[in-house]
C-alpha atoms as a PDB file:
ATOM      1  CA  UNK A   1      98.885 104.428 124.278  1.00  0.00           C
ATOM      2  CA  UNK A   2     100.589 101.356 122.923  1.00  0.00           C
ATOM      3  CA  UNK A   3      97.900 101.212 120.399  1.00  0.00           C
ATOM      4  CA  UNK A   4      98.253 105.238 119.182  1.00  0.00           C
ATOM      5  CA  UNK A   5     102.342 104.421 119.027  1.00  0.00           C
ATOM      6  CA  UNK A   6     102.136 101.534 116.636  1.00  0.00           C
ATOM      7  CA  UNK A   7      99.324 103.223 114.265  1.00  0.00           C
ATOM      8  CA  UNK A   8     101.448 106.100 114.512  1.00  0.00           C
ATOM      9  CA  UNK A   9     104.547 103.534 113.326  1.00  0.00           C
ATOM     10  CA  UNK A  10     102.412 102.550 110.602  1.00  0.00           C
ATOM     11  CA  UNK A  11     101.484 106.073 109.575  1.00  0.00           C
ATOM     12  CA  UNK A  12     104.901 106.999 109.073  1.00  0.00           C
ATOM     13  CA  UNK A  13     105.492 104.069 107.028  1.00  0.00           C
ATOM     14  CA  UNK A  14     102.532 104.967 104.661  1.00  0.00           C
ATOM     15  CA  UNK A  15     103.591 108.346 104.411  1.00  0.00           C
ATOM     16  CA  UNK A  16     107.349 107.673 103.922  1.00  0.00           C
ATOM     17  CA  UNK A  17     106.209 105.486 100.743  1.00  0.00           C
ATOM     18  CA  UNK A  18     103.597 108.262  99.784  1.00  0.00           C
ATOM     19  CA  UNK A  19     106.896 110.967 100.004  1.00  0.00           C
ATOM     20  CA  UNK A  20     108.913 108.545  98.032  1.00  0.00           C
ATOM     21  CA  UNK A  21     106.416 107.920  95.091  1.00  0.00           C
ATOM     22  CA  UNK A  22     105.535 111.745  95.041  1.00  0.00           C
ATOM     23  CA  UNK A  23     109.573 111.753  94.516  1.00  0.00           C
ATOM     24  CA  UNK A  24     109.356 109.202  91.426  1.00  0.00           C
ATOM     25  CA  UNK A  25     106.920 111.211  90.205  1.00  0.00           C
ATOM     26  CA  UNK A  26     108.831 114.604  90.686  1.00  0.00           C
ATOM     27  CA  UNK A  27     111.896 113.043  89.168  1.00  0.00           C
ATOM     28  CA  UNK A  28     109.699 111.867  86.280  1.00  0.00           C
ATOM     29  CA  UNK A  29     108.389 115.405  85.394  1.00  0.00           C
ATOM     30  CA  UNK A  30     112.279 116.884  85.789  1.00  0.00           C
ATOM     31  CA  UNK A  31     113.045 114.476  82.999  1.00  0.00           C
ATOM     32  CA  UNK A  32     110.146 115.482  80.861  1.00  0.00           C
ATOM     33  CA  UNK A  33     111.340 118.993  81.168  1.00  0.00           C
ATOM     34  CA  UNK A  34     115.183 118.096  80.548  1.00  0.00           C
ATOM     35  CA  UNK A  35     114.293 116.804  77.535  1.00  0.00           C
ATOM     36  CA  UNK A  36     112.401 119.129  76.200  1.00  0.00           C
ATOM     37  CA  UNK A  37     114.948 121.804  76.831  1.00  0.00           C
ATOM     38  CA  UNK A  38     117.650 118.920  75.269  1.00  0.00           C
ATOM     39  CA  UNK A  39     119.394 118.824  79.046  1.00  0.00           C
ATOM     40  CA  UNK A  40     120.208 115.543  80.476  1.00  0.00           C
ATOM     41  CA  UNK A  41     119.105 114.499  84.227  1.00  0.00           C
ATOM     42  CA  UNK A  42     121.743 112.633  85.254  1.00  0.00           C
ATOM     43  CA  UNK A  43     121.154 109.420  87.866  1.00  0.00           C
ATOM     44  CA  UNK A  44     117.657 110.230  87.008  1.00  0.00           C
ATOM     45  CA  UNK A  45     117.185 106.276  86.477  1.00  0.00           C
ATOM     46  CA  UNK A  46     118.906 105.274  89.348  1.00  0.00           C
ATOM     47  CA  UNK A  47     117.113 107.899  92.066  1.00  0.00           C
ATOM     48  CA  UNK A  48     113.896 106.667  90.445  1.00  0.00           C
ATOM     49  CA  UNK A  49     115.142 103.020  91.243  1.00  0.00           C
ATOM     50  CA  UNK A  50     115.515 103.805  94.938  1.00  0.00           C
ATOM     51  CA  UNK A  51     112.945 105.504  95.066  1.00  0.00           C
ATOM     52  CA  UNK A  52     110.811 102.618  93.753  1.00  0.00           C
ATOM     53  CA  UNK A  53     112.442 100.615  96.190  1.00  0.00           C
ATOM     54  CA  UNK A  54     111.124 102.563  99.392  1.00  0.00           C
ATOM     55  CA  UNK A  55     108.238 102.980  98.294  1.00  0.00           C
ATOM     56  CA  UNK A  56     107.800  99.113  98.321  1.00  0.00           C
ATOM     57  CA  UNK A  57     109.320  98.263 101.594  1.00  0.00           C
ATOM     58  CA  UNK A  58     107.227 101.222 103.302  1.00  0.00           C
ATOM     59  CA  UNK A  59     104.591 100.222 102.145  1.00  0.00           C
ATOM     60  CA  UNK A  60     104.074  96.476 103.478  1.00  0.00           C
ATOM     61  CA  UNK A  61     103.206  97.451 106.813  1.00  0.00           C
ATOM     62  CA  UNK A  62     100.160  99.555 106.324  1.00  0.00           C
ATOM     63  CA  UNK A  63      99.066  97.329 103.377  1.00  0.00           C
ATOM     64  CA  UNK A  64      99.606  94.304 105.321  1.00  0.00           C
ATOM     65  CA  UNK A  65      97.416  95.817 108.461  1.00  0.00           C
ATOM     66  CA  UNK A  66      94.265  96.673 105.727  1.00  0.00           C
ATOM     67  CA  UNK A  67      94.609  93.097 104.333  1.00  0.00           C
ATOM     68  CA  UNK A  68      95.370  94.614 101.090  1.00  0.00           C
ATOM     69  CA  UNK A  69      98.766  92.319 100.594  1.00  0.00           C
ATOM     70  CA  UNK A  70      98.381  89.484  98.945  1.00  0.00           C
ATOM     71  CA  UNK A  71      97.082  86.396 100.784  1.00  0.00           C
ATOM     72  CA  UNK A  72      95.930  83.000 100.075  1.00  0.00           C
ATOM     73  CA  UNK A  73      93.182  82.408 102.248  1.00  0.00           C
ATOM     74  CA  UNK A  74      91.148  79.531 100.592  1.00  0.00           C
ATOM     75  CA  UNK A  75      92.177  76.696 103.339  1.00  0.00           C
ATOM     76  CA  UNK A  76      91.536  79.176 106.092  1.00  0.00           C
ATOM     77  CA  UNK A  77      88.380  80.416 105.044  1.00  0.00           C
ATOM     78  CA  UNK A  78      86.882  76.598 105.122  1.00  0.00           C
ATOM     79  CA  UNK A  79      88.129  76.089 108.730  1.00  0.00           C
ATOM     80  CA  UNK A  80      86.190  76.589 111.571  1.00  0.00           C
ATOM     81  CA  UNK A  81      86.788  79.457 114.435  1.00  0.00           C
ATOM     82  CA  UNK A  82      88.475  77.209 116.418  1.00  0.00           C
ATOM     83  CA  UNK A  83      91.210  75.663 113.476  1.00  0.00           C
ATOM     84  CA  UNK A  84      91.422  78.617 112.137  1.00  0.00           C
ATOM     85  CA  UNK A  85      92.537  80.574 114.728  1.00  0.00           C
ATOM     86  CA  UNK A  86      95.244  78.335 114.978  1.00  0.00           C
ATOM     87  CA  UNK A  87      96.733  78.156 111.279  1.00  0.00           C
ATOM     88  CA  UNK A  88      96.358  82.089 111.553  1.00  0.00           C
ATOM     89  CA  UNK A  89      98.843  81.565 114.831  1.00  0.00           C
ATOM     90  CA  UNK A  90     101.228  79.165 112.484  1.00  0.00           C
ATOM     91  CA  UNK A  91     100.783  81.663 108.846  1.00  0.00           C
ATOM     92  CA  UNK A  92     101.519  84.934 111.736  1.00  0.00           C
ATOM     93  CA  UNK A  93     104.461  82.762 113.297  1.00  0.00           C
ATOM     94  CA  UNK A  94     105.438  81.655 109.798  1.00  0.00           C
ATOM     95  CA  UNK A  95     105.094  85.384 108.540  1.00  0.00           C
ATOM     96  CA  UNK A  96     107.267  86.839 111.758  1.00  0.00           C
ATOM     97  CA  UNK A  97     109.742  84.197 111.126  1.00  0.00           C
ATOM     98  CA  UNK A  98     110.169  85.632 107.546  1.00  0.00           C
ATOM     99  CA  UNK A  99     109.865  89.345 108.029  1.00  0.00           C
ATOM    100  CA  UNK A 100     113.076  88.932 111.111  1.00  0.00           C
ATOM    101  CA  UNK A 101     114.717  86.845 108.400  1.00  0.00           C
ATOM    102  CA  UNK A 102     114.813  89.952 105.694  1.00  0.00           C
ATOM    103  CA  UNK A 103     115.794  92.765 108.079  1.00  0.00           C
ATOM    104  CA  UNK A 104     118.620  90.816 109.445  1.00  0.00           C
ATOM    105  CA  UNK A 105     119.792  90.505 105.472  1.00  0.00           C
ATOM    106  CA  UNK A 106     119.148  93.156 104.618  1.00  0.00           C
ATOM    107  CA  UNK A 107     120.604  95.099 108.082  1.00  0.00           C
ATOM    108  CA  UNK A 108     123.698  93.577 107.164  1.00  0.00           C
ATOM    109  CA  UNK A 109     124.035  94.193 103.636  1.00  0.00           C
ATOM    110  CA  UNK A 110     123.669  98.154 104.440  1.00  0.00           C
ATOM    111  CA  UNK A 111     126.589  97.329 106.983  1.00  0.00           C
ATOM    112  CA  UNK A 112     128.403  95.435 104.784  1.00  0.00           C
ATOM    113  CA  UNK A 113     127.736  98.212 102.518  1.00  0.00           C
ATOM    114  CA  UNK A 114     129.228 100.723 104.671  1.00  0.00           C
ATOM    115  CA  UNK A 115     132.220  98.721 106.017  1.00  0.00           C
ATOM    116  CA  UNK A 116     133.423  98.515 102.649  1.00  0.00           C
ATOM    117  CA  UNK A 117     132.018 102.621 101.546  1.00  0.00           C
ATOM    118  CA  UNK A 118     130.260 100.495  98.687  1.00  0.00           C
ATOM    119  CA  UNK A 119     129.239 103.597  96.031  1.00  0.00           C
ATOM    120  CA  UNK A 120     126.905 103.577  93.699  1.00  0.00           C
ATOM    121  CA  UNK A 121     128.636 103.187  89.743  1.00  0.00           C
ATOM    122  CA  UNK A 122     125.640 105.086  87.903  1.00  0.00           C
ATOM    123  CA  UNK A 123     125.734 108.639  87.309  1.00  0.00           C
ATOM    124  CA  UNK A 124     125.019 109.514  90.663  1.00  0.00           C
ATOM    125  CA  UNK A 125     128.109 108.174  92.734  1.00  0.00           C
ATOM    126  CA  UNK A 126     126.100 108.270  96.370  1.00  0.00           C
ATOM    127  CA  UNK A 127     126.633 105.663  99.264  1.00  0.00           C
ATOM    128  CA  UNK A 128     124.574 102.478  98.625  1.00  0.00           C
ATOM    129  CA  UNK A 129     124.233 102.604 102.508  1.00  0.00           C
ATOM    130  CA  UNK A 130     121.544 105.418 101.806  1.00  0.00           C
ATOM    131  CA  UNK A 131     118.833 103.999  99.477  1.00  0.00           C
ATOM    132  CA  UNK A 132     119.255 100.481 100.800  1.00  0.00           C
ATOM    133  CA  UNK A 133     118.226 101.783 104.161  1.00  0.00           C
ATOM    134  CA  UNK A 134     114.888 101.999 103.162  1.00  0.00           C
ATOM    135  CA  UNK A 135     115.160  97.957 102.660  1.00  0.00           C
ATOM    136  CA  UNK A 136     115.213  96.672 106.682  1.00  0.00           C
ATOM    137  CA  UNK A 137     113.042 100.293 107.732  1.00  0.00           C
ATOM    138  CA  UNK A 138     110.567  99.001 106.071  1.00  0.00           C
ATOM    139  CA  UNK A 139     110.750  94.957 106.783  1.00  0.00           C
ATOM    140  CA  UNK A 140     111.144  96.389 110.181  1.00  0.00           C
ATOM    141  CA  UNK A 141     108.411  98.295 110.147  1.00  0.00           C
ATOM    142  CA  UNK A 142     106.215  94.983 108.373  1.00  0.00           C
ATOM    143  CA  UNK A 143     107.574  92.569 111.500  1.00  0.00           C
ATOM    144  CA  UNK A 144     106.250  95.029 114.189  1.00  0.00           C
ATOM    145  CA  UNK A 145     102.996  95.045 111.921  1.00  0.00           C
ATOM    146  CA  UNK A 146     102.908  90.981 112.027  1.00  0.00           C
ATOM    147  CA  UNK A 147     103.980  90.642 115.828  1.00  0.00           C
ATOM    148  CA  UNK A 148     101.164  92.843 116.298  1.00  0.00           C
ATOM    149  CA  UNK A 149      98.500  90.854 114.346  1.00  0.00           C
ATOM    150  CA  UNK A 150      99.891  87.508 116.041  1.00  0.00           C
ATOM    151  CA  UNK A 151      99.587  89.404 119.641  1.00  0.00           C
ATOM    152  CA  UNK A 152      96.032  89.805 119.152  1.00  0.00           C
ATOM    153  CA  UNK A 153      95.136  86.500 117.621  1.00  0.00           C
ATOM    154  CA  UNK A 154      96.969  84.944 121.085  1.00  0.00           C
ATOM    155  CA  UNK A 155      94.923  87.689 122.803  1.00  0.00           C
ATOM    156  CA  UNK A 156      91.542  85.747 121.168  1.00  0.00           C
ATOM    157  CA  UNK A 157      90.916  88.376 119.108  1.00  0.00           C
ATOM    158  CA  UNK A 158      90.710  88.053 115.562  1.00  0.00           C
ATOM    159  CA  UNK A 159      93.136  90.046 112.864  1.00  0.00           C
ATOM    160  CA  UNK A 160      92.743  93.211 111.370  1.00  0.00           C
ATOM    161  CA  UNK A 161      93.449  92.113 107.561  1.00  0.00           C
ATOM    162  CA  UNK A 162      90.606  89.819 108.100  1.00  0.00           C
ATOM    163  CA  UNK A 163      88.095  92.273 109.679  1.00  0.00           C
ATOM    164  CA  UNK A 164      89.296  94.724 107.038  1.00  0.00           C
ATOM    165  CA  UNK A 165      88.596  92.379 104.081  1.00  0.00           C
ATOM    166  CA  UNK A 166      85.244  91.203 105.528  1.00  0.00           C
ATOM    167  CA  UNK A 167      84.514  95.296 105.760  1.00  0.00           C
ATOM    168  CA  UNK A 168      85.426  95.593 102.172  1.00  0.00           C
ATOM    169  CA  UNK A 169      83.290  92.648 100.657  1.00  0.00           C
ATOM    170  CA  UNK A 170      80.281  93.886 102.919  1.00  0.00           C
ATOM    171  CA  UNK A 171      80.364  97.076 101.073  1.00  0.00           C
ATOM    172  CA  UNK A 172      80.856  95.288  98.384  1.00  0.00           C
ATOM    173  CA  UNK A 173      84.278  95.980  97.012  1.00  0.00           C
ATOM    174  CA  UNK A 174      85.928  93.233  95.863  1.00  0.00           C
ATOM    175  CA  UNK A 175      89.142  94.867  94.459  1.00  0.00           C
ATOM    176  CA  UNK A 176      91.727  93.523  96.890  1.00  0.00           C
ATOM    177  CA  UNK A 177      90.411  89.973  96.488  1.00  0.00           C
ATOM    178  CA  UNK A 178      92.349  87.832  94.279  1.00  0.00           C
END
């Protein structure tokens, strides 16, 4: 059940960032449109922006799970099962560490950005509260992702970035290796 809820978490993530790109691209085409009937989209830059933004952060979490995020894994891949499993336990602690460390920044900048009603100056005056909620969702989300991974390396077991990677290069697909 724990299992369904976190996948779930993950889900919503993905689709959250899938919403938001489909909302780039919808702002795009408006602007395509304006200007072709000589009408101006105003804030269409800065919606964009956020939009960009979200998709980013609610992203990580899903990507990170697939092992599709970036990760150096040449020292790690030379280790044996036994030293590796540990440097995955320090890169996941390391990784945890990091994640807590951007959505308590950026938690309290969307405070700070409401304690002081901190608007946006572009074209579209909105509360910078709004689109820079998006910022500790989605580092949120990533942490839960990475506590997860480091709870089943302590549990023996071995990560799903890795199993998904070694999937991928069995099939032969090579196109999230760097």
């Amino acid at each position: 059940m724990i299992r369904r809820g976190l996948d779930a978490l993950y889900a919503v993530g993905a689709a959250l960032a899938a919403l938001s790109l489909l909302g780039i691209f919808l702002v795009m085409m408006a602007q395509v449109v304006c200007r072709s009937l000589n009408l101006q989209f105003p804030g269409a830059d800065d919606i964009s922006a956020y939009l960009c933004v979200s998709t980013t952060f609610f992203a990580l979490a899903l990507t990170f799970k697939r092992g599709e995020l970036i990760r150096v894994g040449l020292l790690l891949e030379k280790l044996s099962p036994g030293p590796r499993r540990v440097m995955e336990l320090v890169a996941l602690t390391f990784a945890a560490v990091g994640c807590a460390y951007a959505v308590w920044w950026t938690a309290d900048d969307v405070l700070f950005s409401i304690e002081i009603e901190d608007m946006a100056q572009g074209a579209l005056a909105i509360p910078l509260w709004i689109p820079k909620l998006a910022m500790p969702l989605g580092a949120g989300i990533l942490l839960v992702a990475v506590l997860d991974e480091l709870a089943t390396v302590l549990r023996g077991g071995r990560p799903n970035y890795v199993i998904a990677a070694e999937e991928r290069a069995a099939r032969g697909d090579f196109s999230a290796e760097v």
